[in-house]
N, C-alpha and C. Protein backbone atom coordinates (compact mmCIF):
# COMPACT_ATOMS: atom_id res chain seq x y z
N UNK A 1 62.30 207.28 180.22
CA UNK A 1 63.30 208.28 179.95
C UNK A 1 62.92 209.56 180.67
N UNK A 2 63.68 210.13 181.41
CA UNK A 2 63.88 211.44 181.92
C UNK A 2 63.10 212.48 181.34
N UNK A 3 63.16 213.85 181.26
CA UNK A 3 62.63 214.91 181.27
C UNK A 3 63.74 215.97 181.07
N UNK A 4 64.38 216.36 180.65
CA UNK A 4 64.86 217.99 180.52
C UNK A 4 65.18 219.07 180.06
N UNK A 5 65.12 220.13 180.60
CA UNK A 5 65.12 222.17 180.59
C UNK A 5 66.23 222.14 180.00
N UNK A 6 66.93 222.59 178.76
CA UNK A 6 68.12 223.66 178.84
C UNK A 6 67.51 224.90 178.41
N UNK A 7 68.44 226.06 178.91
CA UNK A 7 67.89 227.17 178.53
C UNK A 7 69.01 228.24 177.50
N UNK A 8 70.12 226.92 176.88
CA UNK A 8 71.10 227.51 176.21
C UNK A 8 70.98 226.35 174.76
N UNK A 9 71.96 226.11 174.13
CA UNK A 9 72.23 225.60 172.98
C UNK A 9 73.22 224.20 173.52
N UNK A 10 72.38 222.98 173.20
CA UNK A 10 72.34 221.89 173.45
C UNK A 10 73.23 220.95 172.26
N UNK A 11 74.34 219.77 172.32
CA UNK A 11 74.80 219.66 171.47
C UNK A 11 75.20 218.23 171.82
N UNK A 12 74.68 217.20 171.18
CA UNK A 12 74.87 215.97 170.97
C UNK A 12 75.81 214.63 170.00
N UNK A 13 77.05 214.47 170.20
CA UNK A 13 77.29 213.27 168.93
C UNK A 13 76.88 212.75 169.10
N UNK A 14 75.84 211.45 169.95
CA UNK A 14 75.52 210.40 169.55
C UNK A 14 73.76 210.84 169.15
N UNK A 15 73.19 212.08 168.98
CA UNK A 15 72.45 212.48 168.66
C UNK A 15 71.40 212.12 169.30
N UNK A 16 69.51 212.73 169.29
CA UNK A 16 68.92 212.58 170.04
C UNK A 16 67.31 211.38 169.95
N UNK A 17 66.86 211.37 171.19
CA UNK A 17 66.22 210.14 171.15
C UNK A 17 64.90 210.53 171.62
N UNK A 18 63.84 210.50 170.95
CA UNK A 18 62.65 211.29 171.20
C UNK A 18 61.94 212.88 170.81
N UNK A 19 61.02 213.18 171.04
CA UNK A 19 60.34 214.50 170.78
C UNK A 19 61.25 215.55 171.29
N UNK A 20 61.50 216.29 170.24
CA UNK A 20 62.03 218.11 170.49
C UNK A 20 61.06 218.85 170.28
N UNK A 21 60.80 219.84 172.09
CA UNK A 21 60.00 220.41 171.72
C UNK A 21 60.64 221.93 171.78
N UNK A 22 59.92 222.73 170.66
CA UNK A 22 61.15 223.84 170.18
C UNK A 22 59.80 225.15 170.63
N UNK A 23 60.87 226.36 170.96
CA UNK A 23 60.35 227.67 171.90
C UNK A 23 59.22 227.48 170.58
N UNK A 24 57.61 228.49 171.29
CA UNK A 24 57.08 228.90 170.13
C UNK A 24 56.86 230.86 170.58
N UNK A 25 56.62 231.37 169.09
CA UNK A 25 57.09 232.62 168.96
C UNK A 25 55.88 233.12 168.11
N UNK A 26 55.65 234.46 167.87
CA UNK A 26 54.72 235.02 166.91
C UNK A 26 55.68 235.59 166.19
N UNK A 27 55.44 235.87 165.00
CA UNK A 27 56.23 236.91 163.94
C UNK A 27 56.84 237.91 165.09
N UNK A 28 55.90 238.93 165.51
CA UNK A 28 56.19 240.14 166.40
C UNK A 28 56.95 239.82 167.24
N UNK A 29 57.19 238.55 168.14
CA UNK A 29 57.96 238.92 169.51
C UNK A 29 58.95 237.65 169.25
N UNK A 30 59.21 236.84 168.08
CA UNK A 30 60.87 236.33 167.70
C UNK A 30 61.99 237.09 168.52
N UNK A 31 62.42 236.37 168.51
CA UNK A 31 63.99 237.15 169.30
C UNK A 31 64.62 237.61 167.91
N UNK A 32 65.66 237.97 168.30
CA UNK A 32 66.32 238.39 166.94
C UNK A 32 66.75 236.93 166.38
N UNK A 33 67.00 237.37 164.82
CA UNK A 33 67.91 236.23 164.32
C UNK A 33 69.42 236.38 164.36
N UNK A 34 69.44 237.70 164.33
CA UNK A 34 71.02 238.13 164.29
C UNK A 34 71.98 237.39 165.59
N UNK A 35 71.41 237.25 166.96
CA UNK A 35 71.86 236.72 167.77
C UNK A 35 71.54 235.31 168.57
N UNK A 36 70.93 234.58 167.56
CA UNK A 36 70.55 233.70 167.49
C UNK A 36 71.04 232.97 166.56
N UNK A 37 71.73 232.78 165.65
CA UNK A 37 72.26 232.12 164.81
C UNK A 37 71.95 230.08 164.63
N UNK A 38 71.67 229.82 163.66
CA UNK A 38 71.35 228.20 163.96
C UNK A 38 70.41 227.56 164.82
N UNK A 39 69.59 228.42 165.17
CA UNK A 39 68.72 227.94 166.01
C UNK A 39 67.27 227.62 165.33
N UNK A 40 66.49 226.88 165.90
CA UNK A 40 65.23 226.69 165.32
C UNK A 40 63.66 226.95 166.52
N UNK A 41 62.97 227.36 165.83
CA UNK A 41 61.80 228.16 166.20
C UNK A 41 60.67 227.61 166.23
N UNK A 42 59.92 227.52 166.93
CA UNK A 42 57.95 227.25 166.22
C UNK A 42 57.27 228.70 166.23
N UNK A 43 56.66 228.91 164.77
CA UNK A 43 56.37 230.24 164.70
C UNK A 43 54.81 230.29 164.78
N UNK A 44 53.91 230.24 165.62
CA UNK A 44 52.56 230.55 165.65
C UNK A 44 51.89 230.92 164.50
N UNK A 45 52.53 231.98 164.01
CA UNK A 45 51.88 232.50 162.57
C UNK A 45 52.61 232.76 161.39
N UNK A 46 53.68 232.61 161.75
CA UNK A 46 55.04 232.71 160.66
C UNK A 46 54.81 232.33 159.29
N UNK A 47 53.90 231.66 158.73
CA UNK A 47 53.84 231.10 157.21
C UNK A 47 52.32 231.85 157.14
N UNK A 48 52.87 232.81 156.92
CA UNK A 48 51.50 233.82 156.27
C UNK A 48 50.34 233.68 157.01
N UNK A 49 50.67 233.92 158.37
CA UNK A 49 49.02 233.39 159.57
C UNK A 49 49.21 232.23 159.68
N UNK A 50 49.55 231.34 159.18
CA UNK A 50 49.89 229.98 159.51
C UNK A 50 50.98 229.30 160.81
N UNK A 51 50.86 228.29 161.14
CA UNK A 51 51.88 228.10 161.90
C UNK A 51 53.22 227.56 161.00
N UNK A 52 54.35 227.62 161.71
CA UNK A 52 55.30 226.69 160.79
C UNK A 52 56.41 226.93 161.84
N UNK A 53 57.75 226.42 161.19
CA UNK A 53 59.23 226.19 161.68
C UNK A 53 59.90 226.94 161.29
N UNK A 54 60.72 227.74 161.94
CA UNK A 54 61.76 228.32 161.45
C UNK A 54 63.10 228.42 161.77
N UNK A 55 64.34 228.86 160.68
CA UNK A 55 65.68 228.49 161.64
C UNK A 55 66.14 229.90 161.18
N UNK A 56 67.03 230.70 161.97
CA UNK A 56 67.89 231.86 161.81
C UNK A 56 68.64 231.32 160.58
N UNK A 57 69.23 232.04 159.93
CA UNK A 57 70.57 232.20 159.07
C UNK A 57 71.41 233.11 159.76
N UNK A 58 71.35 233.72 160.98
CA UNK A 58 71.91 234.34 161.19
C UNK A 58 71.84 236.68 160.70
N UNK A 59 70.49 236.32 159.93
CA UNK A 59 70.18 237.19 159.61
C UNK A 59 68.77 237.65 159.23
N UNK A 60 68.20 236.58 159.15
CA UNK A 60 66.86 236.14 159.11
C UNK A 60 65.74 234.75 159.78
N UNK A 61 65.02 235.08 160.06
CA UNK A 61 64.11 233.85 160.29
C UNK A 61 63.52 233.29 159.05
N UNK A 62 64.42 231.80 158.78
CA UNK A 62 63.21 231.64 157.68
C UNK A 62 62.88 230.46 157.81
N UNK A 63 61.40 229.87 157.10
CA UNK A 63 60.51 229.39 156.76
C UNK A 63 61.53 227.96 156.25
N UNK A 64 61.44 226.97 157.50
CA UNK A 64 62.15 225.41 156.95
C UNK A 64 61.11 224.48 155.35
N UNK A 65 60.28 225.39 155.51
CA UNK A 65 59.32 224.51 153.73
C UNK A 65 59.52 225.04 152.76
N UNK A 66 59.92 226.32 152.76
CA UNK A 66 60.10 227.18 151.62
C UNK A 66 61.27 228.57 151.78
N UNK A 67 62.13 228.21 152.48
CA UNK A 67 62.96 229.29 153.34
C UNK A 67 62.68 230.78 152.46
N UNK A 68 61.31 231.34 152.90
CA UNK A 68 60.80 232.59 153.28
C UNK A 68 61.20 232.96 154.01
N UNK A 69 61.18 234.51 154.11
CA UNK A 69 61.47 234.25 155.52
C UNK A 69 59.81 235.13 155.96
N UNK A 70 60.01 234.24 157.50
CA UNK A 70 58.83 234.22 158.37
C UNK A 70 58.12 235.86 158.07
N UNK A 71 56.30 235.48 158.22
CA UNK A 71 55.89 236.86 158.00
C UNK A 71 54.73 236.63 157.96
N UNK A 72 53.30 237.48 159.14
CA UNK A 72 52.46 236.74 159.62
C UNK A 72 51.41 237.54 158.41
N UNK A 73 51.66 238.06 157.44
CA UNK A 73 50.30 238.13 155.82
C UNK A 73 51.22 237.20 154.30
């Protein structure tokens, strides 16, 4: 199987087949959530120094285990 870059918002019906690998980010330099909406994250330190996942609401980054939202203490 192939290999590929998008650098926008990707959208599948017959859905996908293999490893997603998702941007990673620190608390500090996240993009916004506000303009990001539905998107999902790898947060370096996002679960209290920890690493973890996160998805916008559109207003926040939060925490896919415990929707916190992201925050590196």
């Amino acid at each position: 199987m192939g290999r590929s870059n998008f650098s926008g918002p990707v959208a599948s019906a017959g859905g996908f087949e293999g490893a997603v690998q998702l941007p990673t980010f620190t608390v500090a330099n996240a993009p916004s959530a506000a303009a990001n909406p539905r998107v999902m994250i790898y947060v370096s330190n996002g679960a209290a120094g920890a690493p973890g996942v996160a998805f916008s609401n559109g207003t926040n980054w939060l925490r896919v285990d415990t929707l916190a939202t992201i925050s590196a203490v």
